[in-house]
C-alpha atoms as a PDB file:
ATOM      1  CA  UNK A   1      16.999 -35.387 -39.958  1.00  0.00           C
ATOM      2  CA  UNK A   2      17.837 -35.431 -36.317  1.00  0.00           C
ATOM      3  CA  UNK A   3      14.301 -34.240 -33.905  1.00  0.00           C
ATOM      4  CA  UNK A   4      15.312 -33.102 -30.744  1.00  0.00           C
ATOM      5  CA  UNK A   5      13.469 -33.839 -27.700  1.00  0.00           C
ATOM      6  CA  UNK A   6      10.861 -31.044 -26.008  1.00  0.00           C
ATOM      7  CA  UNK A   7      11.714 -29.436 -22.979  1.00  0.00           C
ATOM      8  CA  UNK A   8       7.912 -29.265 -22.469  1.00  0.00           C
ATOM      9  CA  UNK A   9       4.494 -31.236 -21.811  1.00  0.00           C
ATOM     10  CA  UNK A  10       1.237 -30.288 -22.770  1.00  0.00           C
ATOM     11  CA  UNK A  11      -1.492 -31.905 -20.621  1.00  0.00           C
ATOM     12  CA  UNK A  12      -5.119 -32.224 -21.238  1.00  0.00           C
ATOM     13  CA  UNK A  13      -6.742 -30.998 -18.421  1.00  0.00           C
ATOM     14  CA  UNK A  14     -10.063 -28.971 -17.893  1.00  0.00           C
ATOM     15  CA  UNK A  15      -9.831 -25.137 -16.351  1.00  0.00           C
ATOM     16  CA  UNK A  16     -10.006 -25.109 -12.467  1.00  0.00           C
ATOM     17  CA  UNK A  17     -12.461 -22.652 -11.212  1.00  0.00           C
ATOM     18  CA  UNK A  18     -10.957 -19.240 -10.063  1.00  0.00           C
ATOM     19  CA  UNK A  19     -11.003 -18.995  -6.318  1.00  0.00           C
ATOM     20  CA  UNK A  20     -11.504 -14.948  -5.685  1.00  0.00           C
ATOM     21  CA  UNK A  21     -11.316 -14.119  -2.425  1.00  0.00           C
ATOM     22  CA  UNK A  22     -13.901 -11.891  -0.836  1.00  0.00           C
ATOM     23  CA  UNK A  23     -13.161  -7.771  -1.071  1.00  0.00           C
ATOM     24  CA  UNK A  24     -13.437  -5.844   2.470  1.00  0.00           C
ATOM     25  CA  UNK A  25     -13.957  -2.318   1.910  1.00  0.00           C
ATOM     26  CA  UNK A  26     -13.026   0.058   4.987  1.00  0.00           C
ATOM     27  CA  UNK A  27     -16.620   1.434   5.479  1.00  0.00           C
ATOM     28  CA  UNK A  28     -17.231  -1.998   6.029  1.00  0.00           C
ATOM     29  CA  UNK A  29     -16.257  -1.750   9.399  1.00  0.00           C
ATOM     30  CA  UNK A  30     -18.586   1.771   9.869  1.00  0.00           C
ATOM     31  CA  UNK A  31     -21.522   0.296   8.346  1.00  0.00           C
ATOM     32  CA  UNK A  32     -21.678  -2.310  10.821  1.00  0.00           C
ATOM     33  CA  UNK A  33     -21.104  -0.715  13.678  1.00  0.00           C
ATOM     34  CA  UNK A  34     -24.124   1.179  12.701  1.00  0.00           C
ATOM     35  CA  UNK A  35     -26.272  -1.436  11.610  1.00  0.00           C
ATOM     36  CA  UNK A  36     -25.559  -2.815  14.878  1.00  0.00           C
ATOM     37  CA  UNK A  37     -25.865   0.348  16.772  1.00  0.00           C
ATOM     38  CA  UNK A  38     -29.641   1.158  17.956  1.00  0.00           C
ATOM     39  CA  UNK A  39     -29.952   4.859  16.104  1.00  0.00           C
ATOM     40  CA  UNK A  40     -32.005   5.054  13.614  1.00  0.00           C
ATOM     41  CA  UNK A  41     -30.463   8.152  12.152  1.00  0.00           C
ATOM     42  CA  UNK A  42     -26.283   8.862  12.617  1.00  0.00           C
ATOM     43  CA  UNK A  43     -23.834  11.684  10.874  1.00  0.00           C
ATOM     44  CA  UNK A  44     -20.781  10.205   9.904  1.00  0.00           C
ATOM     45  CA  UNK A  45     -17.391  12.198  10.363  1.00  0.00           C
ATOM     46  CA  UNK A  46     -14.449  10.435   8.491  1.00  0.00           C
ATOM     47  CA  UNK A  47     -11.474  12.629   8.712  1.00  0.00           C
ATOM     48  CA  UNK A  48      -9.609  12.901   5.581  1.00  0.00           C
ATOM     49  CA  UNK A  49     -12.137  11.882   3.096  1.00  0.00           C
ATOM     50  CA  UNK A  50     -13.849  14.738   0.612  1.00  0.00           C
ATOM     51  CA  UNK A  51     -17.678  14.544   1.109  1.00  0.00           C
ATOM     52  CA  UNK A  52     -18.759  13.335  -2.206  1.00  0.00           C
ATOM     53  CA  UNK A  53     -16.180  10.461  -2.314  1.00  0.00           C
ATOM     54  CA  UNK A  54     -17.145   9.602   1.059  1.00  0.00           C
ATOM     55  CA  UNK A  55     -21.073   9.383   0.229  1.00  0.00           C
ATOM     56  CA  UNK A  56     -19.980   7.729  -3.564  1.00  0.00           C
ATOM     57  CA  UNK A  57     -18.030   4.506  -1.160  1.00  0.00           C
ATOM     58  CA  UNK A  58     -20.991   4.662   1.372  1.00  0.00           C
ATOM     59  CA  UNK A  59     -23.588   3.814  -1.464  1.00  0.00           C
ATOM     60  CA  UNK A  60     -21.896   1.277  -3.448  1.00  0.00           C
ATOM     61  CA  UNK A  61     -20.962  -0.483  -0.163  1.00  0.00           C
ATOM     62  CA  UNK A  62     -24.906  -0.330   0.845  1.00  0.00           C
ATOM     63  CA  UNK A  63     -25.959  -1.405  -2.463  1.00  0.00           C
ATOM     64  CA  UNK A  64     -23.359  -4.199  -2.950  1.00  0.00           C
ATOM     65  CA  UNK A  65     -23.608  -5.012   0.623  1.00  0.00           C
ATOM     66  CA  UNK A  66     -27.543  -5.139   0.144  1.00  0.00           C
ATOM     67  CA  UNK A  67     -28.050  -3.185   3.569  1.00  0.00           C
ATOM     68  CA  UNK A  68     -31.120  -1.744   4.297  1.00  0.00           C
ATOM     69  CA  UNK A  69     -29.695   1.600   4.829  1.00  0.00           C
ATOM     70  CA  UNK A  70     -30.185   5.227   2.900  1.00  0.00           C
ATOM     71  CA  UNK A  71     -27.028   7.535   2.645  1.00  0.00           C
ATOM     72  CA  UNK A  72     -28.030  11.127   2.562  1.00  0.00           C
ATOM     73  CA  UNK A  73     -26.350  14.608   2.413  1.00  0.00           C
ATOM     74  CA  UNK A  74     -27.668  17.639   4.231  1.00  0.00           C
ATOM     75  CA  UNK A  75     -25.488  21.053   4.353  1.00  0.00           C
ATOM     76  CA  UNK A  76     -21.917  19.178   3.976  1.00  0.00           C
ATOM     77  CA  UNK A  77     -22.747  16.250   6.240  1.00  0.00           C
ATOM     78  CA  UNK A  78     -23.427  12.630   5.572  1.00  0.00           C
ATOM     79  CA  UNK A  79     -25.793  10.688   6.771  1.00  0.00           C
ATOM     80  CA  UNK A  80     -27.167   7.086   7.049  1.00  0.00           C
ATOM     81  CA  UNK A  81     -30.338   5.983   8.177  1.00  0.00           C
ATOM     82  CA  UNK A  82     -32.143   2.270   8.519  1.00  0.00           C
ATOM     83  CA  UNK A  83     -34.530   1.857   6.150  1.00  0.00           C
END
């Protein structure tokens, strides 16, 4: 009985932690520029974005972001407001 040799290694070796790099959203940008900014209350006008997915992205970016900021919608319009 002839064994052929492996092509291949197996090494003992303990998992590396993932390195996951950090997500940027682009309302990012927006809600620092307001935090920033010194009104208290602002509309926001994003072209090309329906109103509720624009006030869904604006909320989970607050929340994940930990901001203290509220999002509200009044006739149509969004707006954010330090808490």
């Amino acid at each position: 009985m002839v064994v052929s040799e492996k092509k291949y290694k197996l090494i003992s070796e303990g998992l590396p932690v993932a390195e996951r790099a950090a997500r940027i959203s682009e309302y990012d940008g927006l809600l620092d520029d307001f935090v920033k900014g010194k009104a208290g209350t602002v509309r926001v006008d994003y072209p090309d974005k329906s109103t509720k997915a624009l006030m869904a992205a604006l909320r989970t970016r607050v929340k994940k972001r930990d901001l203290k900021i509220k999002v509200a919608m009044r006739k149509g319009n969004i707006y954010l407001t330090k808490a």
